[in-house]
PDB file of N, CA and C in Angstrom:
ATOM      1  N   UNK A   1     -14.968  73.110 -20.343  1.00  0.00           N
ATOM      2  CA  UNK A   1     -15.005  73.370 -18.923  1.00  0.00           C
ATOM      3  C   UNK A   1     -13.688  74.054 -18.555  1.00  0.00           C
ATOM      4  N   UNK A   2     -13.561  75.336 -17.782  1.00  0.00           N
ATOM      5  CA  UNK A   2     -12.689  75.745 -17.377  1.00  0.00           C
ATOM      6  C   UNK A   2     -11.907  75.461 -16.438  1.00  0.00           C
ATOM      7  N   UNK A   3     -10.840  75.714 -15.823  1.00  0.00           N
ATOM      8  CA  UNK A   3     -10.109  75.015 -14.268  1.00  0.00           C
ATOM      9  C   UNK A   3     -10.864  75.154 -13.317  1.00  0.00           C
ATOM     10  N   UNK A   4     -11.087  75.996 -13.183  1.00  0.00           N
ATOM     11  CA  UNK A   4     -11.893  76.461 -12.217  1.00  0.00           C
ATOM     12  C   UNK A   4     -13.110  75.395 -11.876  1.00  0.00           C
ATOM     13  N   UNK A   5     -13.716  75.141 -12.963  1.00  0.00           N
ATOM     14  CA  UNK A   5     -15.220  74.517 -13.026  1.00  0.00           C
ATOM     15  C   UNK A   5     -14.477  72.699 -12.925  1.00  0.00           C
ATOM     16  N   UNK A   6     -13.347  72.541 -13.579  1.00  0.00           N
ATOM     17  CA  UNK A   6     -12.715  71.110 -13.111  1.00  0.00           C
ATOM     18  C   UNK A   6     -12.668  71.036 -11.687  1.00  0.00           C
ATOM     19  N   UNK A   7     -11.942  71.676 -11.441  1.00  0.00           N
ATOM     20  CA  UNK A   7     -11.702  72.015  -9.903  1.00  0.00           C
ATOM     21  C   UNK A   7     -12.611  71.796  -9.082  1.00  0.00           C
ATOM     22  N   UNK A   8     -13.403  72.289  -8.902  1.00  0.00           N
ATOM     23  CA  UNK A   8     -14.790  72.407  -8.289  1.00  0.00           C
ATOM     24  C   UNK A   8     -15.958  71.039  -8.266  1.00  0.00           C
ATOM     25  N   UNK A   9     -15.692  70.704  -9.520  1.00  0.00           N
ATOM     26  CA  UNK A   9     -16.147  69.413  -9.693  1.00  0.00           C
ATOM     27  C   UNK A   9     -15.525  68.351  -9.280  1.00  0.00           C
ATOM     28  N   UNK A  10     -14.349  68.033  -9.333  1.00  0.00           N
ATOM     29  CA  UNK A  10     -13.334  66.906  -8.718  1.00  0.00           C
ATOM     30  C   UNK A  10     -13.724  67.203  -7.415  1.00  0.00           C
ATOM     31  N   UNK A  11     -13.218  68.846  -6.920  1.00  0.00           N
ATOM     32  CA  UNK A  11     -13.542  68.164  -5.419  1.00  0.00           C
ATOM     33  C   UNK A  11     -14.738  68.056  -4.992  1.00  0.00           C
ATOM     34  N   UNK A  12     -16.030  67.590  -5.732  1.00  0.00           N
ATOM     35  CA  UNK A  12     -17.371  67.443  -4.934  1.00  0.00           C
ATOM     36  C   UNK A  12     -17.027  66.427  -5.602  1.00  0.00           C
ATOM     37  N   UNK A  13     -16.435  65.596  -6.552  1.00  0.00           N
ATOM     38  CA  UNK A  13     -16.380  63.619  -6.474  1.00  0.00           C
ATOM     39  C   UNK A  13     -15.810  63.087  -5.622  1.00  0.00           C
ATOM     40  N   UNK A  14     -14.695  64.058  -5.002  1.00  0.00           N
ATOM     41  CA  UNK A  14     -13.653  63.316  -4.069  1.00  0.00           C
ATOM     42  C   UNK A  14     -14.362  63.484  -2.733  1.00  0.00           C
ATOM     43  N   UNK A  15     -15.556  64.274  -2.540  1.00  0.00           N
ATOM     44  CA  UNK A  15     -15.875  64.798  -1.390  1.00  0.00           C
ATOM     45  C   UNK A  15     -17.167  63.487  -1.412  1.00  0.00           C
ATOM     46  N   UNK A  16     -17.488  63.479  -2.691  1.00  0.00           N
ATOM     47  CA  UNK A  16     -18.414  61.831  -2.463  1.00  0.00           C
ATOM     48  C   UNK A  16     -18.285  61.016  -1.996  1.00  0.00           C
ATOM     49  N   UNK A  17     -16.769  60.740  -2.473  1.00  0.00           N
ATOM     50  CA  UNK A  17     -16.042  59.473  -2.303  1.00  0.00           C
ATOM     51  C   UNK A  17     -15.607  59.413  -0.724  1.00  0.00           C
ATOM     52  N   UNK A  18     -15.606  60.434  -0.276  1.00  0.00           N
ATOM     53  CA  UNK A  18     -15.285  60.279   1.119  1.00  0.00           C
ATOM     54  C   UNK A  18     -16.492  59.662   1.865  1.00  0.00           C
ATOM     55  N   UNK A  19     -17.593  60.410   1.507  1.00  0.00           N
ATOM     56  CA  UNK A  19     -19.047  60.126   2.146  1.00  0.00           C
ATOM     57  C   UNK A  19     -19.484  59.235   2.102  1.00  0.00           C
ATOM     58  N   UNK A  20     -19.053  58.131   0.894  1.00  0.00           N
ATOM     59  CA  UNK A  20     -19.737  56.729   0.426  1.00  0.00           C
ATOM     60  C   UNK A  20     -18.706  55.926   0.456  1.00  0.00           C
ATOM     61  N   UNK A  21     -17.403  56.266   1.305  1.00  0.00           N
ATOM     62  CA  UNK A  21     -16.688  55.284   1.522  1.00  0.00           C
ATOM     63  C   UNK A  21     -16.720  53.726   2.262  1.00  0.00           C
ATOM     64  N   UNK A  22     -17.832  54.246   2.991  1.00  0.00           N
ATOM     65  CA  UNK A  22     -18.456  52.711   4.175  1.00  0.00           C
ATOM     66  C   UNK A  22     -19.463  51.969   3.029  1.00  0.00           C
ATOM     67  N   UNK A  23     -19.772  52.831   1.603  1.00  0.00           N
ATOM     68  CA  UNK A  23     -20.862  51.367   0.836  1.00  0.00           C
ATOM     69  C   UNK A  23     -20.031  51.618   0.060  1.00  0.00           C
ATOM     70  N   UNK A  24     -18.698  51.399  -0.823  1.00  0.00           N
ATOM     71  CA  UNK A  24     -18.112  51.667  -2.031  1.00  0.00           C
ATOM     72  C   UNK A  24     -16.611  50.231  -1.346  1.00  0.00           C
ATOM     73  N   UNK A  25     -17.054  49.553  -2.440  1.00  0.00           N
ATOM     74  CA  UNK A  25     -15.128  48.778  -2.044  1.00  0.00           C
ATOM     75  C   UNK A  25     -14.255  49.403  -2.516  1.00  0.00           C
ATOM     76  N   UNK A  26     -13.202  48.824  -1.481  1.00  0.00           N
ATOM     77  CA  UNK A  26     -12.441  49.617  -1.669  1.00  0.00           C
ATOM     78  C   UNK A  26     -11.443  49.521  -3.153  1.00  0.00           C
ATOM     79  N   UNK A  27     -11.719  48.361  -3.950  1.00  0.00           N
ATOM     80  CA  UNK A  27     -10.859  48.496  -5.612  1.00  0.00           C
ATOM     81  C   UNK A  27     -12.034  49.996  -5.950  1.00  0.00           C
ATOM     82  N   UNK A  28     -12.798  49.771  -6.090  1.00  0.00           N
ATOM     83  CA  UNK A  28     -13.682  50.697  -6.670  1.00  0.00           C
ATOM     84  C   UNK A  28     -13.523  52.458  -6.296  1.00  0.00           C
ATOM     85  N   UNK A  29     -12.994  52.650  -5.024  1.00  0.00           N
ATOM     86  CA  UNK A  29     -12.662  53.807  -4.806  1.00  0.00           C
ATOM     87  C   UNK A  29     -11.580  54.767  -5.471  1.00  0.00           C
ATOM     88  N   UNK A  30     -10.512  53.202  -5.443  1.00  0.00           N
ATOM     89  CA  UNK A  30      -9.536  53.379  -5.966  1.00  0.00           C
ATOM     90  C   UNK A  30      -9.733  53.800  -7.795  1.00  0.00           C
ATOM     91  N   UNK A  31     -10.199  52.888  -8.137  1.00  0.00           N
ATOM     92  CA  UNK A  31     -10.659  52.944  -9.762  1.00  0.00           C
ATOM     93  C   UNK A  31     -11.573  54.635  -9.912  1.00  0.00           C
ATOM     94  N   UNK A  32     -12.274  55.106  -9.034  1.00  0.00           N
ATOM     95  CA  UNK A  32     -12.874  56.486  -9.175  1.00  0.00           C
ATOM     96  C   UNK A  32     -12.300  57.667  -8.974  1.00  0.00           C
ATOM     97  N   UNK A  33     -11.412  57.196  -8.124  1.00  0.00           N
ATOM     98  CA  UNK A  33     -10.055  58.130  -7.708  1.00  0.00           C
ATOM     99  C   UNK A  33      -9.301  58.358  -8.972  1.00  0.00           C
ATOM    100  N   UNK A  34      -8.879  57.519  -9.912  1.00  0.00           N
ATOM    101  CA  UNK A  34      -8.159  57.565 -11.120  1.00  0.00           C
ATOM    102  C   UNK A  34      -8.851  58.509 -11.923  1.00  0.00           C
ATOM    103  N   UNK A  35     -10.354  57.839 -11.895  1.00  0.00           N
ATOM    104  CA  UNK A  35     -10.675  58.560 -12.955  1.00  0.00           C
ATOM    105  C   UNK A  35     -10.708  60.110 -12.799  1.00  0.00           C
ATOM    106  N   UNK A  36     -11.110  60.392 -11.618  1.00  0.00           N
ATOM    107  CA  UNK A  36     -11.203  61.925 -11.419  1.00  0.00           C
ATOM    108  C   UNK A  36      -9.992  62.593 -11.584  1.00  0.00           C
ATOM    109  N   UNK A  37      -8.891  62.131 -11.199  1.00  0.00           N
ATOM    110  CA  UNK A  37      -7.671  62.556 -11.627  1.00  0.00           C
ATOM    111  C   UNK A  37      -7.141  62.290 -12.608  1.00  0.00           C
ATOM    112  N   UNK A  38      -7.825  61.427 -13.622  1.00  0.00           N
ATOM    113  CA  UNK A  38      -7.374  61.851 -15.129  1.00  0.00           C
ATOM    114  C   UNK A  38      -8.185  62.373 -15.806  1.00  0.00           C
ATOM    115  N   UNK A  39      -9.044  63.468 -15.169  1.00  0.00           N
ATOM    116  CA  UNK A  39      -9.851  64.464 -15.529  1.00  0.00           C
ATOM    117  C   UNK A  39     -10.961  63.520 -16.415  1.00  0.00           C
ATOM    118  N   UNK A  40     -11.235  62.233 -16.010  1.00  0.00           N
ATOM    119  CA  UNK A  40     -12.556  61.792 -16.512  1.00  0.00           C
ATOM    120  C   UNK A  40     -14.143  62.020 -15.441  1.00  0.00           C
ATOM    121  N   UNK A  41     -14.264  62.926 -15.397  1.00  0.00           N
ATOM    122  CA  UNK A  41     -15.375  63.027 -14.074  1.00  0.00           C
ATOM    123  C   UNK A  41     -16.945  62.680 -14.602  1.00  0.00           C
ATOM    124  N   UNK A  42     -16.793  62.722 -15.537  1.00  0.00           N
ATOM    125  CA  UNK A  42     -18.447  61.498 -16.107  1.00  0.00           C
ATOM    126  C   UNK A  42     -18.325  60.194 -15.664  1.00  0.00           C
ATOM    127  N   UNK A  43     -17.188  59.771 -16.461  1.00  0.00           N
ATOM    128  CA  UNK A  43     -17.082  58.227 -15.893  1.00  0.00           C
ATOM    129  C   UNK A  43     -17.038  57.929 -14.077  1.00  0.00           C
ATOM    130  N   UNK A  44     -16.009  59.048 -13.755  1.00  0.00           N
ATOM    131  CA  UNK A  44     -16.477  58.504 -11.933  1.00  0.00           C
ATOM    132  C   UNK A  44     -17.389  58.630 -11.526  1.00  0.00           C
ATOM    133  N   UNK A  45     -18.571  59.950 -12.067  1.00  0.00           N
ATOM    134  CA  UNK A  45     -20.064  60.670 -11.498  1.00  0.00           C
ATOM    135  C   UNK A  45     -20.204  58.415 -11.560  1.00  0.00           C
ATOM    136  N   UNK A  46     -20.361  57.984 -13.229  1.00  0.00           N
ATOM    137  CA  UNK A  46     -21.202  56.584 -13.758  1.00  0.00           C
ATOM    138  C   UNK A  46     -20.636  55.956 -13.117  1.00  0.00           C
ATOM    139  N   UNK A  47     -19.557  55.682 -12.826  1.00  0.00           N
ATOM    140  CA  UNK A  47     -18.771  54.184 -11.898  1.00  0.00           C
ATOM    141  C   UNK A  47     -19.535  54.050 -10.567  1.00  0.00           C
ATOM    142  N   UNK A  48     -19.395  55.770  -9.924  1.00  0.00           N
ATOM    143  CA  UNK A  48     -19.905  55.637  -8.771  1.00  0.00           C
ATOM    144  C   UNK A  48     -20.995  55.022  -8.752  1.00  0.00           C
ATOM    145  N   UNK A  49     -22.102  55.354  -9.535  1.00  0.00           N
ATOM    146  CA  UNK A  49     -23.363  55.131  -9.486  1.00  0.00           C
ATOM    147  C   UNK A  49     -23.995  53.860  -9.732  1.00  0.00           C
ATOM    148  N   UNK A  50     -23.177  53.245 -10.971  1.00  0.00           N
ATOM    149  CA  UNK A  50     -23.094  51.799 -10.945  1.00  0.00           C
ATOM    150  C   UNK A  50     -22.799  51.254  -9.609  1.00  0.00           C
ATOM    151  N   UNK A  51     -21.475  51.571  -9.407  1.00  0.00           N
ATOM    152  CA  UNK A  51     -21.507  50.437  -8.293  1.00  0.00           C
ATOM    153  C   UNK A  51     -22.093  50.489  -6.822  1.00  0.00           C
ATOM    154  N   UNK A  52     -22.950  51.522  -6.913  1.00  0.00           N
ATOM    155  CA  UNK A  52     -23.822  51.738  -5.678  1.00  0.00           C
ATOM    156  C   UNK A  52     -25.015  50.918  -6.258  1.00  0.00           C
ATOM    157  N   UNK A  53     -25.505  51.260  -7.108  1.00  0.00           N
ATOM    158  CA  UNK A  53     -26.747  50.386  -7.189  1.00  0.00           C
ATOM    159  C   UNK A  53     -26.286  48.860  -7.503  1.00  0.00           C
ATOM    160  N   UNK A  54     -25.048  48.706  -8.038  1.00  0.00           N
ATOM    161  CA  UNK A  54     -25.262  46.797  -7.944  1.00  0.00           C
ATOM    162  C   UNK A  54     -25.580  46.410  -6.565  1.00  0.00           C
ATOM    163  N   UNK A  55     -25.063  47.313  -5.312  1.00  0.00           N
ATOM    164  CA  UNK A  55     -25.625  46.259  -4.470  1.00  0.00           C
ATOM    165  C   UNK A  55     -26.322  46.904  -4.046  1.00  0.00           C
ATOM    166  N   UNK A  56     -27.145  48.130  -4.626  1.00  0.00           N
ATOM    167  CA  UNK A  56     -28.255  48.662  -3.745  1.00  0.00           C
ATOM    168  C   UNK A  56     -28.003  49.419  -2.511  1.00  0.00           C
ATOM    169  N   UNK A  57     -27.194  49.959  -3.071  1.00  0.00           N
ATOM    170  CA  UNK A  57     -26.820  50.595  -1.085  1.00  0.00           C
ATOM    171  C   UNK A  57     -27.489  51.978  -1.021  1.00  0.00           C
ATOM    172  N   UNK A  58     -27.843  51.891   0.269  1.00  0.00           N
ATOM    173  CA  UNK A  58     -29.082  53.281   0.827  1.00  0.00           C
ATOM    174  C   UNK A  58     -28.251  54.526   0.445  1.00  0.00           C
ATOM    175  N   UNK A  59     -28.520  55.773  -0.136  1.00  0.00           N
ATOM    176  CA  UNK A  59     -28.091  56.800  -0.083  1.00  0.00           C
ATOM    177  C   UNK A  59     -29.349  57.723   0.302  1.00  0.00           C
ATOM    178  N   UNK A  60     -28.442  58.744   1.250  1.00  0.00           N
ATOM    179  CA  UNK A  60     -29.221  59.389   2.110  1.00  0.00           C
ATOM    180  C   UNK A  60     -29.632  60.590   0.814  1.00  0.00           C
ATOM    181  N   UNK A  61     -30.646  61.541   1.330  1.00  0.00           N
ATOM    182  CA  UNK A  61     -31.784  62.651   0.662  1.00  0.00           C
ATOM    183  C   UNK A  61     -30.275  63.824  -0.304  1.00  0.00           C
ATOM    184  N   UNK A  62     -28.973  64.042   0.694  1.00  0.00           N
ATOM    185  CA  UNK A  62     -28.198  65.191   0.035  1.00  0.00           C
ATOM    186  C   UNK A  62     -26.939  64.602  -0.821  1.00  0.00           C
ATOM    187  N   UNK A  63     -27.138  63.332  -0.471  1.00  0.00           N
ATOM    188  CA  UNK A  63     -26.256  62.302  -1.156  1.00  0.00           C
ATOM    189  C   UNK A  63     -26.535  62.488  -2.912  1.00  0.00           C
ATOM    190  N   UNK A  64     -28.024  62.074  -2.551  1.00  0.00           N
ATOM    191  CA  UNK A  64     -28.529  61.852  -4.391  1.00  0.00           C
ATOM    192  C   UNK A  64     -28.553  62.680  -4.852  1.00  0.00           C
ATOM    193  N   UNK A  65     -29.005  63.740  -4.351  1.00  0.00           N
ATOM    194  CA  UNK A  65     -29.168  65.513  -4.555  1.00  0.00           C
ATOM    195  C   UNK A  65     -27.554  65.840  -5.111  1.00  0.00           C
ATOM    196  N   UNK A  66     -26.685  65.947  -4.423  1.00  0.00           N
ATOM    197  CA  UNK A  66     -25.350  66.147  -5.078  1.00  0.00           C
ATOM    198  C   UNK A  66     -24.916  65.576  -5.986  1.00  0.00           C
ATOM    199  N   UNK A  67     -25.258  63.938  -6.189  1.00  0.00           N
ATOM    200  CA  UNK A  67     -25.196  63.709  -7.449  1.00  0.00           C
ATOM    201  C   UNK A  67     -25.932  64.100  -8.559  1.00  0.00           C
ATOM    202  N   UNK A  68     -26.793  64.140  -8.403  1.00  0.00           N
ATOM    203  CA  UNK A  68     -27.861  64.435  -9.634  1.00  0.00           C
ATOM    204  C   UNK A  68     -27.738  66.257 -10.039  1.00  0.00           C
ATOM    205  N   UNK A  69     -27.138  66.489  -9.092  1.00  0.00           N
ATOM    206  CA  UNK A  69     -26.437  68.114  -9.254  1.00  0.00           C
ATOM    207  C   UNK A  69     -25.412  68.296 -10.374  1.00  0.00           C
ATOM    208  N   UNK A  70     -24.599  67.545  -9.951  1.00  0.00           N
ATOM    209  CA  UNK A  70     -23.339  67.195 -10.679  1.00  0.00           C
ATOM    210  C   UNK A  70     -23.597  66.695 -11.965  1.00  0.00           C
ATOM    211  N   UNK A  71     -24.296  65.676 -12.336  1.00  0.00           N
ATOM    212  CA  UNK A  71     -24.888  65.487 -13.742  1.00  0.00           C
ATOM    213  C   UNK A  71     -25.524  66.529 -14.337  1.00  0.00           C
ATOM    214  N   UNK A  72     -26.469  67.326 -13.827  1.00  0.00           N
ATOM    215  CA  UNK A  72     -26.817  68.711 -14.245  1.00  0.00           C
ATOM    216  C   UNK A  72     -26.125  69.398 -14.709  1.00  0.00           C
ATOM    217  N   UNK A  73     -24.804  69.683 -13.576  1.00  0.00           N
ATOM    218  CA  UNK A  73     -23.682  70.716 -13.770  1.00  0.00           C
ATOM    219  C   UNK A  73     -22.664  70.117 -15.387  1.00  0.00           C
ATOM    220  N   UNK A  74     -22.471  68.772 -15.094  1.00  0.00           N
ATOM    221  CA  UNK A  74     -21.791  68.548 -16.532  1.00  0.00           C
ATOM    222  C   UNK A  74     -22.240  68.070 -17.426  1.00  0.00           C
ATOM    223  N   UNK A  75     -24.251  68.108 -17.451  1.00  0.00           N
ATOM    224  CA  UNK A  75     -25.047  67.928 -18.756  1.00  0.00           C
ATOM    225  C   UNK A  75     -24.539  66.361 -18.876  1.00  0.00           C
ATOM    226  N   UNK A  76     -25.068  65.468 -18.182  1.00  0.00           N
ATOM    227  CA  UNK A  76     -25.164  64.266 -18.730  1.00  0.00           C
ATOM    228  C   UNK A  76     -26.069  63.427 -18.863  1.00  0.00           C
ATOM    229  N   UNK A  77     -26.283  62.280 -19.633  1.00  0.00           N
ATOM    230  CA  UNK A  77     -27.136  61.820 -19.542  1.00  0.00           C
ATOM    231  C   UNK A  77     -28.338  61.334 -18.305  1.00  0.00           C
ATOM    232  N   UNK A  78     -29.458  60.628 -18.543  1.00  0.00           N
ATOM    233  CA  UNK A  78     -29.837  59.481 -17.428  1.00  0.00           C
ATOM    234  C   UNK A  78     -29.321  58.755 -16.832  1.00  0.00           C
ATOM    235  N   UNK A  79     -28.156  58.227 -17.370  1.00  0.00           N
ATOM    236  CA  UNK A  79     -27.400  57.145 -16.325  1.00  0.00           C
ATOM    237  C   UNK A  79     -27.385  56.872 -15.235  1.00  0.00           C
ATOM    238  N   UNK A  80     -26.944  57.876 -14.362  1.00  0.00           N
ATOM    239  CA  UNK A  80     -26.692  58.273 -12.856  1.00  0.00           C
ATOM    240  C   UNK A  80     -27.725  57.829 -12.656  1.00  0.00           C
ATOM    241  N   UNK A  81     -29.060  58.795 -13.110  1.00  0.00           N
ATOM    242  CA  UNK A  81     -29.772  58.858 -12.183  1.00  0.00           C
ATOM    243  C   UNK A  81     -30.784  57.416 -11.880  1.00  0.00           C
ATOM    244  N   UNK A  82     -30.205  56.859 -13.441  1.00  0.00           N
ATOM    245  CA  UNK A  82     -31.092  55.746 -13.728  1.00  0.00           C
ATOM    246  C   UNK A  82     -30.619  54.509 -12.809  1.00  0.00           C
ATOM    247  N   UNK A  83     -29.190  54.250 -12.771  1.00  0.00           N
ATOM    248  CA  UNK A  83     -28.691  53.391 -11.268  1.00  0.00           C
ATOM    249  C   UNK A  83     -29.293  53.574 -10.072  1.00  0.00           C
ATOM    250  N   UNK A  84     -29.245  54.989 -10.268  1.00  0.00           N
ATOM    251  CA  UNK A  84     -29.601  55.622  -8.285  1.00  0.00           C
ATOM    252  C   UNK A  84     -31.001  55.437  -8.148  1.00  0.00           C
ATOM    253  N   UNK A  85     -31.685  55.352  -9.194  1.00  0.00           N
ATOM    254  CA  UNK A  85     -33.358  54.332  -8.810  1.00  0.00           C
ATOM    255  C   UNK A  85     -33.484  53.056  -8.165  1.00  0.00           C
ATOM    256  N   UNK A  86     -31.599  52.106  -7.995  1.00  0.00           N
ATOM    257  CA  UNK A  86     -32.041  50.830  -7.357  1.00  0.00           C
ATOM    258  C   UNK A  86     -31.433  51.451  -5.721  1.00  0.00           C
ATOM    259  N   UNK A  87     -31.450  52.418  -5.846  1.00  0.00           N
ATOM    260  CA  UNK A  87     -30.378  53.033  -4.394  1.00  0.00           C
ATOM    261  C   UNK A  87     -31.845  53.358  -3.305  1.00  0.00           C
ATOM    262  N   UNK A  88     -32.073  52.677  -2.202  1.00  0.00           N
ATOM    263  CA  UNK A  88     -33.112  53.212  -1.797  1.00  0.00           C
ATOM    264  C   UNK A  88     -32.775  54.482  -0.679  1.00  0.00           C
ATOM    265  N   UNK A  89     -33.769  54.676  -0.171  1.00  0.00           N
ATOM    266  CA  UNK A  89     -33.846  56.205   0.541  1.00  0.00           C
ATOM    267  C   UNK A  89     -32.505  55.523   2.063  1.00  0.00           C
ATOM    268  N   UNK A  90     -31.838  56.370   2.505  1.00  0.00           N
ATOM    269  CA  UNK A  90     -31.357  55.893   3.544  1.00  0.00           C
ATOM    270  C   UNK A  90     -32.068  56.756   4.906  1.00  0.00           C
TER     271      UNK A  90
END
């Protein structure tokens, strides 16, 4: 992945993280924040996603869409998307 394409990607995690800040605690923001800035952005796409579905929290129609974008964009597994099945429609 080039800078450019890092770049671009961090800031649509950090731009998540803003959006899902009212269902995300706040250790957990913190812990996704790290990761994106130590250029791990799989693990924050999966943290995020985990810890939205442990408690099930509603994500709205462009919410999931951007994520499941983002897994596209950096070719990853099911994971994501497989959490964001306990995430219902908001």
């Amino acid at each position: 992945m080039d800078l450019t394409s890092y770049e671009e990607i961090a800031g649509q995690l950090h731009g998540l993280l803003i959006r899902l800040d009212d269902r995300l605690p706040g250790k957990d923001i913190t812990l996704i924040a790290e990761f994106i800035d130590a250029n791990e952005l799989g693990l924050a796409l999966e943290q995020m996603a985990d810890v939205l579905s442990e408690d099930e929290q509603p994500l709205a129609p462009d919410e999931r869409a951007d994520m499941l974008a983002l897994v596209e964009r950096m070719q990853m597994g099911n994971r994501v998307a497989g959490a964001l099945r306990y995430c219902p429609p908001k």
